[in-house]
Protein backbone atom coordinates (compact mmCIF):
# COMPACT_ATOMS: atom_id res chain seq x y z
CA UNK A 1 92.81 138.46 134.28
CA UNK A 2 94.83 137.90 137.53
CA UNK A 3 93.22 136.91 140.77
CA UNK A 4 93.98 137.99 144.71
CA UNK A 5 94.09 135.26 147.08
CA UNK A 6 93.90 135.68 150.73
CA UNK A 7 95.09 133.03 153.38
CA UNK A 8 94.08 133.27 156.74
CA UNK A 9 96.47 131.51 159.04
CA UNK A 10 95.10 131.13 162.92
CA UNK A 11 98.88 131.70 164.89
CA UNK A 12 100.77 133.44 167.11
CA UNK A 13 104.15 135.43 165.99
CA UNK A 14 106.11 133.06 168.70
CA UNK A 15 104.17 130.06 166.80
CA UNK A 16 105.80 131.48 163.57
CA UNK A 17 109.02 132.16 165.01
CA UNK A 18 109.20 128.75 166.48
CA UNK A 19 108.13 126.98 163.01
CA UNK A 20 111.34 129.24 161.32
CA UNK A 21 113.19 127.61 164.13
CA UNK A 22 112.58 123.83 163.58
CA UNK A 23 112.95 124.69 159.53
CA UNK A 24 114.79 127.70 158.63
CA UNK A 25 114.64 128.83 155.60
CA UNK A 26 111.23 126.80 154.46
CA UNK A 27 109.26 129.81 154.59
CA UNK A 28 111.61 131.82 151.72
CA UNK A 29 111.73 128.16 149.61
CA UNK A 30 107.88 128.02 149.79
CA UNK A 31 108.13 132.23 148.69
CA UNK A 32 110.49 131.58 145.85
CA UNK A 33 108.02 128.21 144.50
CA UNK A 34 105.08 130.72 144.20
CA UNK A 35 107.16 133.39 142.38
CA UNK A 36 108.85 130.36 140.28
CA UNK A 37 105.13 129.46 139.34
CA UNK A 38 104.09 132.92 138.15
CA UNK A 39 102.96 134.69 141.60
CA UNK A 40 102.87 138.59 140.74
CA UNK A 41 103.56 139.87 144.58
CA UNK A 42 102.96 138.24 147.69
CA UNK A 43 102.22 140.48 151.71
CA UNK A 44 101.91 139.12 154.94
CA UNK A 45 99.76 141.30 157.45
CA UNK A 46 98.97 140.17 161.19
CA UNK A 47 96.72 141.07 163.35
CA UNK A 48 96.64 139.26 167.69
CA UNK A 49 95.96 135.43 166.56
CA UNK A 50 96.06 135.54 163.32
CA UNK A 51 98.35 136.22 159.78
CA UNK A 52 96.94 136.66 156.67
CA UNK A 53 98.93 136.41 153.46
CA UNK A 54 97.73 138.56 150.06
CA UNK A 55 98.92 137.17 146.97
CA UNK A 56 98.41 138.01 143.38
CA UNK A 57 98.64 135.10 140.68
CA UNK A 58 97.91 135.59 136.94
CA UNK A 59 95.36 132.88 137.17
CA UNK A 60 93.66 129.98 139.14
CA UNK A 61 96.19 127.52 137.50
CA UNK A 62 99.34 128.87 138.41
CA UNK A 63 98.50 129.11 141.77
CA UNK A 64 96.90 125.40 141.38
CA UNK A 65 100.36 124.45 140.21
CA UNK A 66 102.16 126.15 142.94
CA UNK A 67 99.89 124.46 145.53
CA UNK A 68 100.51 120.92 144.18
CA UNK A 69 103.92 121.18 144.25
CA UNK A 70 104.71 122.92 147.33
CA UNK A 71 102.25 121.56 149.21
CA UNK A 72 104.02 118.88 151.51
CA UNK A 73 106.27 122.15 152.61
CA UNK A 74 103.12 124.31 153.57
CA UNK A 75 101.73 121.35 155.36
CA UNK A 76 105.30 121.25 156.93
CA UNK A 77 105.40 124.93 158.31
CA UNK A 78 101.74 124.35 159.32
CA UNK A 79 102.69 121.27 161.62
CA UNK A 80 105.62 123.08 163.09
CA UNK A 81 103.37 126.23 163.91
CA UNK A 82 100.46 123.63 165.40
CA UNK A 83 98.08 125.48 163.75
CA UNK A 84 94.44 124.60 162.17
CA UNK A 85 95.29 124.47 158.10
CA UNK A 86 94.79 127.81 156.74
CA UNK A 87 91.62 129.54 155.02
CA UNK A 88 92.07 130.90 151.14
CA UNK A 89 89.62 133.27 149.61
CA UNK A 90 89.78 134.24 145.47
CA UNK A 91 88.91 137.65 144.33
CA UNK A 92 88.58 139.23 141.02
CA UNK A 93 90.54 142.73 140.82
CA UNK A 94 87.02 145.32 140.30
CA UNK A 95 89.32 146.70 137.63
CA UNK A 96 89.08 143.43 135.64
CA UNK A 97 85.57 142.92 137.08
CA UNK A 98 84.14 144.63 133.60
């Protein structure tokens, strides 16, 4: 049963743009660790103030182990963005609700 995962990141696009700036290329490393660790698809939305990424994992322990080891680079992109650290939400697929 896989699981969706939303992350709600409080930012500006010239916050983002600034953080690919100071470390380019940290983003797509932190992308590639999450599809190395089983992530089935990843999308980033935004909205004024705020991004939210939508990611699909096959379970709660790949996307532990993803977290663990690419941690220090989230907190990285975070600190270059000088945002608040991000909200995550799980949710169960209704189709595998049953």
């Amino acid at each position: 049963m896989s699981i969706i995962v939303t992350v709600r990141i409080a930012t500006t696009l010239e916050a983002v743009a600034r953080a690919e700036e100071q470390h380019p290329g940290l983003y797509e490393r932190v992308i590639e660790l999450a599809y190395a660790h089983g992530m089935i698809s990843h999308r980033r939305v935004y909205r004024e103030g705020e991004i939210m990424d939508i990611d699909e994992w096959p379970n709660e322990e790949a996307r532990m182990a993803f977290r663990a080891e690419a941690g220090p680079l989230v907190e990285q992109i975070r600190a270059a963005r000088g945002s608040a650290p991000s909200t995550a939400e799980t949710w169960t697929p209704l189709s595998d609700a049953h």
